[in-house]
N, C-alpha and C. Protein backbone atom coordinates (compact mmCIF):
# COMPACT_ATOMS: atom_id res chain seq x y z
N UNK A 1 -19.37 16.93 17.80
CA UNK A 1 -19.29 17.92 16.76
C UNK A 1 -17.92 17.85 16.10
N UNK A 2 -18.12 17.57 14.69
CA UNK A 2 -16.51 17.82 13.90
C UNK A 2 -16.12 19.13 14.26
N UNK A 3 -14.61 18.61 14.23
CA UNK A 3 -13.25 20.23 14.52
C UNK A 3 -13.42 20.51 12.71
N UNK A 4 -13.58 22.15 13.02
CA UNK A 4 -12.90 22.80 11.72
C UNK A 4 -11.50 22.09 11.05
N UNK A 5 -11.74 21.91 10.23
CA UNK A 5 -10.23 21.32 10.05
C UNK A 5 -8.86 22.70 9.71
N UNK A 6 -7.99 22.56 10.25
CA UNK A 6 -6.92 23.35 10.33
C UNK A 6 -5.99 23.14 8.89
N UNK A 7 -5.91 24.35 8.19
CA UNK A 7 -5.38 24.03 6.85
C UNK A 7 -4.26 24.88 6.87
N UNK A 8 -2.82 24.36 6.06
CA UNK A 8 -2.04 24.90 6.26
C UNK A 8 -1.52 25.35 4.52
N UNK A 9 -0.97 26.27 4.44
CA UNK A 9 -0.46 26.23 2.21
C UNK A 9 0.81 25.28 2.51
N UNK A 10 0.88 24.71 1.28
CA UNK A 10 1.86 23.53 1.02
C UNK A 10 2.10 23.81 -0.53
N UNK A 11 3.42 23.48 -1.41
CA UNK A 11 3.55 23.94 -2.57
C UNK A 11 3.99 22.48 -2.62
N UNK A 12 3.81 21.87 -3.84
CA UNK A 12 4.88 20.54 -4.25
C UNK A 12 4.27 20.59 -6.07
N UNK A 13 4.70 19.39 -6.58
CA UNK A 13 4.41 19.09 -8.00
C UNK A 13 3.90 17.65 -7.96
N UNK A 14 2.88 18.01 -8.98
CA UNK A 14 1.90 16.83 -9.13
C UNK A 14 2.26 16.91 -11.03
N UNK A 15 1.33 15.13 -10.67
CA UNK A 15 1.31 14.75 -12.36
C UNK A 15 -0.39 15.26 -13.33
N UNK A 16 -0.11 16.50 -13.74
CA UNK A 16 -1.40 16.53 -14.20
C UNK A 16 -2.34 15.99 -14.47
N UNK A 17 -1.81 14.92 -15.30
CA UNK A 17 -2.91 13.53 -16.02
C UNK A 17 -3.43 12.95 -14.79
N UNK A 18 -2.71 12.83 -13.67
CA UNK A 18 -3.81 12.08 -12.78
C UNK A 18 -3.85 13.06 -11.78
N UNK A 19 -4.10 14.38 -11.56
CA UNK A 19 -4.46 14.91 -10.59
C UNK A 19 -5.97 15.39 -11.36
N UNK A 20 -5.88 15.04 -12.95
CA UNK A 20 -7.34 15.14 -13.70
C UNK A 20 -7.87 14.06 -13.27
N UNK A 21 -7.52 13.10 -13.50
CA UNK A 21 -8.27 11.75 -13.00
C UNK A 21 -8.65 11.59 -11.86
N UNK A 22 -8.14 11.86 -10.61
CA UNK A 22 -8.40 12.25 -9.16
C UNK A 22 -9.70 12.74 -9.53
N UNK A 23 -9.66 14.48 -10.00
CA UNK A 23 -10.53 14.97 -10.37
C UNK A 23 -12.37 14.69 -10.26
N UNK A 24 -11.90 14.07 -11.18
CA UNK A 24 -13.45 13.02 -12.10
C UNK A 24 -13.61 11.80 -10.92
N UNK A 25 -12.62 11.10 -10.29
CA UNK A 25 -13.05 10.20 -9.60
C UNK A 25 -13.71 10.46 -8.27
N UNK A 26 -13.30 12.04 -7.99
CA UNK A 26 -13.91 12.17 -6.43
C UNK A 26 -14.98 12.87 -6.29
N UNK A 27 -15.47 13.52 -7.85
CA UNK A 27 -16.27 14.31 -8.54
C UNK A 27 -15.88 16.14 -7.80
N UNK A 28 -14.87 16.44 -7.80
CA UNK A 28 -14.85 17.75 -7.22
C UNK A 28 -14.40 18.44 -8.11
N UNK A 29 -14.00 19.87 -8.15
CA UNK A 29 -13.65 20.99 -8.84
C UNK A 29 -12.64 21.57 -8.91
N UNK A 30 -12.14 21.81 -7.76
CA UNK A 30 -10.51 22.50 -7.64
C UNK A 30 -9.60 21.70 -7.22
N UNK A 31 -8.28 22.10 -7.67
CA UNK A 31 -7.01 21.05 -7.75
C UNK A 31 -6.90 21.06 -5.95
N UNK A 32 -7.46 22.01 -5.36
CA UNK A 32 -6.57 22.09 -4.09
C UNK A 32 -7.86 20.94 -3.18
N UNK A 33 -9.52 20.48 -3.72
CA UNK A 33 -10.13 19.90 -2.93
C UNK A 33 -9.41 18.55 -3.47
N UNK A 34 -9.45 18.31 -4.69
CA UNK A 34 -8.90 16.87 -5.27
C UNK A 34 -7.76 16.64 -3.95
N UNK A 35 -6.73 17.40 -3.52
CA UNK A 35 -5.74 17.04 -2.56
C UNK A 35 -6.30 16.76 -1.03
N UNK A 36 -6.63 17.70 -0.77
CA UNK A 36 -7.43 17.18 0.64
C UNK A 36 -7.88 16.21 0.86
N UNK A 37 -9.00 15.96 -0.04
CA UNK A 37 -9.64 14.98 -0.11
C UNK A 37 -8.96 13.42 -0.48
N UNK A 38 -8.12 13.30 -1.11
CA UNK A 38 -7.20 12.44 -1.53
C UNK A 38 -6.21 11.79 -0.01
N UNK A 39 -5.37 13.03 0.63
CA UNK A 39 -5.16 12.79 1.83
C UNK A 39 -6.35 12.25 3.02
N UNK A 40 -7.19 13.09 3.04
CA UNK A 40 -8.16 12.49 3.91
C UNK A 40 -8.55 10.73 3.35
N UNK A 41 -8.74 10.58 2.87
CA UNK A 41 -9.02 8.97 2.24
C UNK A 41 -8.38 8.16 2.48
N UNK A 42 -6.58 8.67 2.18
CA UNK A 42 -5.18 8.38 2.68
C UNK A 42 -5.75 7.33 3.78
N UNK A 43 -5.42 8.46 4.95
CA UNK A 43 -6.03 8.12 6.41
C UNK A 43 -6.72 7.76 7.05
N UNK A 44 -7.81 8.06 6.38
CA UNK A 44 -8.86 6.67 6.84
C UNK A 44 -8.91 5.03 6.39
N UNK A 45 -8.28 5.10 5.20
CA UNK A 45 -7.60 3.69 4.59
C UNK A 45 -6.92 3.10 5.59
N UNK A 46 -5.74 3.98 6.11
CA UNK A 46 -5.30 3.38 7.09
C UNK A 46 -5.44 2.95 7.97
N UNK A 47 -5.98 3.94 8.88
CA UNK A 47 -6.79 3.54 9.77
C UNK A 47 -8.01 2.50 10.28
N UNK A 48 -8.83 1.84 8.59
CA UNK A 48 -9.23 1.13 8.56
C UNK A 48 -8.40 -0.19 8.30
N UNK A 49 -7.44 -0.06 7.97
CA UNK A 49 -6.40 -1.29 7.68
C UNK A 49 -5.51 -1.66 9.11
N UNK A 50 -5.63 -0.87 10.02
CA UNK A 50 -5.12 -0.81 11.17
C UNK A 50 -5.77 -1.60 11.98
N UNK A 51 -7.35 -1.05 12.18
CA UNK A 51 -8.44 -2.19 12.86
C UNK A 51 -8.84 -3.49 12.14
N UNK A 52 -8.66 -3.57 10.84
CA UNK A 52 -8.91 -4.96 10.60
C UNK A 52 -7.61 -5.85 11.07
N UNK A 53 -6.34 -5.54 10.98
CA UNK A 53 -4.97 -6.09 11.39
C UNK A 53 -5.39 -6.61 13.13
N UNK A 54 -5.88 -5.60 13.76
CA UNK A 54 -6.24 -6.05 15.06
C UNK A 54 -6.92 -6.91 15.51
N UNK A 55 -7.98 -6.56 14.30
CA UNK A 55 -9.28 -7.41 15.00
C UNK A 55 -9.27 -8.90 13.52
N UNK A 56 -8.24 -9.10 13.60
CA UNK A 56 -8.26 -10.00 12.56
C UNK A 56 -8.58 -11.61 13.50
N UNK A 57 -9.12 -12.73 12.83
CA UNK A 57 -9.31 -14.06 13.71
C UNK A 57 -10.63 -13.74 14.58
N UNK A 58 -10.97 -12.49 14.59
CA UNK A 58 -11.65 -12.34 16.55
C UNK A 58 -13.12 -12.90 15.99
N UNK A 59 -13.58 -13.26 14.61
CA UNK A 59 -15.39 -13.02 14.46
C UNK A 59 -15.18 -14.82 14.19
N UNK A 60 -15.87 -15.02 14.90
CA UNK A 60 -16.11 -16.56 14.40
C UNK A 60 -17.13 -16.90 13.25
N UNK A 61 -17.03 -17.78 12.69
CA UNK A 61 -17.97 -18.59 12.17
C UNK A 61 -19.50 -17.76 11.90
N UNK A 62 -20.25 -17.14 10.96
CA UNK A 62 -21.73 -17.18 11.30
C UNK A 62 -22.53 -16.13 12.26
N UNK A 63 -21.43 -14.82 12.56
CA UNK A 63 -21.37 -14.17 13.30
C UNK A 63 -21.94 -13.14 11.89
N UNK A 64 -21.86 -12.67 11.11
CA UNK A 64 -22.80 -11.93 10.14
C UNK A 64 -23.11 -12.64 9.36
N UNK A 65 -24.24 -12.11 9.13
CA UNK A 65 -25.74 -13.10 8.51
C UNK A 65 -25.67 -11.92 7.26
N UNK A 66 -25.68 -12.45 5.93
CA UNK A 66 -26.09 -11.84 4.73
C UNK A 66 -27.57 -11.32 4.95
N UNK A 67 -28.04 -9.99 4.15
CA UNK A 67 -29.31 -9.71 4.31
C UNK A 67 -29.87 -10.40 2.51
């Protein structure tokens, strides 16, 4: 089961023009989901860039088959 996620207020300054663009690209509504959501993505980027670094070399040859 997902944890509630724990939210904390944070104040900083953003660039309007692309916190519109964020906006439209993640299809959401309020400036404060555009951020979450932006961070969350953050981190899983990473995290996916983390396991490919690891598991880099390990798949040989022919090991996934196109469908």
């Amino acid at each position: 089961m997902a944890r509630k996620p724990r939210l904390k207020r944070k104040s900083f300054f953003v660039d309007e023009r692309v916190l519109r663009r964020a906006k439209r690209a993640l299809g959401v509504a309020t400036d404060a989901e555009v951020i979450r959501r932006s961070v969350e993505r953050i981190a899983e980027m990473e995290e996916f860039w983390r396991f490919m670094k690891r598991s880099a070399g390990t798949l040989k040859p022919g090991n996934i088959r196109a469908t």
